[in-house]
Protein backbone atom coordinates (compact mmCIF):
# COMPACT_ATOMS: atom_id res chain seq x y z
CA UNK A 1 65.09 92.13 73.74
CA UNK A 2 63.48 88.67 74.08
CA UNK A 3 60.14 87.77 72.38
CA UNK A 4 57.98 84.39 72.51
CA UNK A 5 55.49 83.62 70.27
CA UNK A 6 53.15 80.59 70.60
CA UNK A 7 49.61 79.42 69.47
CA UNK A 8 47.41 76.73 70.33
CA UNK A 9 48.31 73.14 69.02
CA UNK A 10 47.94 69.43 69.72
CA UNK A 11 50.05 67.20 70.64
CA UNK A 12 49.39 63.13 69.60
CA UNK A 13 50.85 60.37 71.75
CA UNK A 14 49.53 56.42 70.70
CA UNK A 15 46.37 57.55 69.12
CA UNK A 16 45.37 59.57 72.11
CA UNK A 17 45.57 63.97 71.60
CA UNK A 18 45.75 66.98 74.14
CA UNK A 19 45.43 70.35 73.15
CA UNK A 20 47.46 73.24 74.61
CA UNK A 21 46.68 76.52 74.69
CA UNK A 22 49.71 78.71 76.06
CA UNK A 23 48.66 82.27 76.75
CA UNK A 24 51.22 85.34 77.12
CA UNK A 25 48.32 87.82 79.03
CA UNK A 26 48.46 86.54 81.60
CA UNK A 27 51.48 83.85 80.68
CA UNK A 28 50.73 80.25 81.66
CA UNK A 29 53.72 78.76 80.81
CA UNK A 30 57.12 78.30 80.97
CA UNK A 31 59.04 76.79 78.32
CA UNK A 32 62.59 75.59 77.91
CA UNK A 33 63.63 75.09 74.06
CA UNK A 34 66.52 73.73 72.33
CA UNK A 35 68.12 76.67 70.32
CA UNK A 36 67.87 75.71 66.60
CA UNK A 37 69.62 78.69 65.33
CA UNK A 38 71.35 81.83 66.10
CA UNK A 39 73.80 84.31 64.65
CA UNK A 40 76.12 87.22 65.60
CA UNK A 41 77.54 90.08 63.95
CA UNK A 42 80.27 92.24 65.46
CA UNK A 43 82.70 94.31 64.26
CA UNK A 44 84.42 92.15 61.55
CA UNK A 45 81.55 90.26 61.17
CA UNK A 46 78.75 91.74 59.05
CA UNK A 47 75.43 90.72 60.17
CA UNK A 48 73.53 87.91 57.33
CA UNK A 49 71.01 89.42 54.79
CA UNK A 50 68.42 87.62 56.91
CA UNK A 51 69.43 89.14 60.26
CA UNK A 52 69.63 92.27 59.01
CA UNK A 53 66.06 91.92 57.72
CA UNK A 54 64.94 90.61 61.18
CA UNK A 55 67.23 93.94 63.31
CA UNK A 56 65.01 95.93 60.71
CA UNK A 57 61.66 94.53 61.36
CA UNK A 58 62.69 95.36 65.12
CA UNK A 59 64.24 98.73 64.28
CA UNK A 60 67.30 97.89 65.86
CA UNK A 61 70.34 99.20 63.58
CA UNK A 62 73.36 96.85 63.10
CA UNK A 63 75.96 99.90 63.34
CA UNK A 64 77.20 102.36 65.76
CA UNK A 65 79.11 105.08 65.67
CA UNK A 66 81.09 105.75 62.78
CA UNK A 67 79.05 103.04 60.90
CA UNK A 68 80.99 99.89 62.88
CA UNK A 69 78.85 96.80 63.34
CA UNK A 70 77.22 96.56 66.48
CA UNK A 71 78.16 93.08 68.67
CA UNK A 72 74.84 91.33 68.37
CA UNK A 73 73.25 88.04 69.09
CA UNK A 74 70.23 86.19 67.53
CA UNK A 75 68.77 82.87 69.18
CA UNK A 76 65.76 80.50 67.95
CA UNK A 77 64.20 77.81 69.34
CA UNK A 78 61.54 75.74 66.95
CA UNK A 79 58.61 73.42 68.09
CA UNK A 80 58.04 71.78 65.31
CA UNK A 81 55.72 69.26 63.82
CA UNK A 82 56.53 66.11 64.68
CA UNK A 83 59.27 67.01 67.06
CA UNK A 84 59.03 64.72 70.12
CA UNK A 85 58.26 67.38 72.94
CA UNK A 86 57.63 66.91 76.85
CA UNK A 87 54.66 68.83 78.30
CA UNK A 88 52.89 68.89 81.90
CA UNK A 89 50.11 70.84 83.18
CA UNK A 90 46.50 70.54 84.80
CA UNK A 91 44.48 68.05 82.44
CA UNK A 92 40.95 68.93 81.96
CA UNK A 93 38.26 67.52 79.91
CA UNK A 94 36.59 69.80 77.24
CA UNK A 95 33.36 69.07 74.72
CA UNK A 96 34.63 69.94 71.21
CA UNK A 97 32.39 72.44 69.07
CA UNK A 98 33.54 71.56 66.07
CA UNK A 99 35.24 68.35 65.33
CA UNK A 100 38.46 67.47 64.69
CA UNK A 101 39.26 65.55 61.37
CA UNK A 102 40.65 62.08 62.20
CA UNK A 103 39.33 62.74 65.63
CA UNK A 104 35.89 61.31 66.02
CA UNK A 105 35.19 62.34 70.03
CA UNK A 106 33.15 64.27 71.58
CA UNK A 107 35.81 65.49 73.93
CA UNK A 108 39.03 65.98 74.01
CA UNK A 109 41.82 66.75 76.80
CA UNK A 110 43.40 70.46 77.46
CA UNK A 111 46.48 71.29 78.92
CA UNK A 112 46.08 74.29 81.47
CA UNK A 113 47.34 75.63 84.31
CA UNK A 114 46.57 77.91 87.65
CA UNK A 115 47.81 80.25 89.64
CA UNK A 116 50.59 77.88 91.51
CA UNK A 117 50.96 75.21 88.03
CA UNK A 118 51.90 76.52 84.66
CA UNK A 119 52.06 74.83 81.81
CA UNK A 120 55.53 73.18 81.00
CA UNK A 121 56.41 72.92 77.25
CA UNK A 122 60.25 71.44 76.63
CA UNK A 123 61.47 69.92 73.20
CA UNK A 124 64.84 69.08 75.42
CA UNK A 125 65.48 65.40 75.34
CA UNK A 126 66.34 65.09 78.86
CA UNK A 127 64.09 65.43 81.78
CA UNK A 128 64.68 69.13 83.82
CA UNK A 129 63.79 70.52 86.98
CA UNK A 130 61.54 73.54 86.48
CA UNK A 131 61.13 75.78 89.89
CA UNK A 132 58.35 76.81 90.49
CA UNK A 133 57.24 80.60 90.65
């Protein structure tokens, strides 16, 4: 089972800010994150209080048959603020209809993408080749 979750948010680079806005229906992006955590359990290796409470949220139980711990894996990968991230995409130029505190423009730059270009979002601290689909 794999599961992404992302919401909108800005990046700042020398005063200057984008906003992205990563979408799952239909997915504009692809992402590539450095794993910040995981865990296993197996069977001499009981599974943490805090993995079992995320297999439980998921309804996935952590033993088999004659109540052994299933081999399992748990991965995470963070964006978080202030983390020095790489992004790319198709820059356009929207009018803000609200404003932004500590932003005092009328319009600001977006991060999207099309039907050849999706957004790339990458906290990995060297430069990748992404294919593209």
């Amino acid at each position: 089972m794999e599961e992404e979750r992302f919401q909108d948010f800005f990046i700042e680079s020398n005063g200057n800010m984008v906003i992205i806005k990563p979408t799952q229906h239909p997915k504009n992006y692809k992402s590539h994150l450095v794993i910040d955590k995981k865990t296993s359990s197996g069977t001499f290796n009981n599974p943490t209080p805090e993995f079992e409470s995320l297999l439980k949220k998921y309804n996935i139980d952590s033993t088999g048959y004659f109540g052994f711990n299933k081999t399992l894996r748990y991965k995470e990968g963070i964006i978080e603020i202030g983390e020095t991230i790489t992004v790319a995409g198709i820059v356009k130029w929207k009018n803000l209809s609200e404003p932004i505190p500590e932003y005092n423009y009328s319009k600001i730059a977006t991060l999207e993408s099309d039907v050849k270009q999706k957004i790339i979002i990458t906290d990995l601290p060297e430069t990748v080749n992404f294919k593209r689909h």
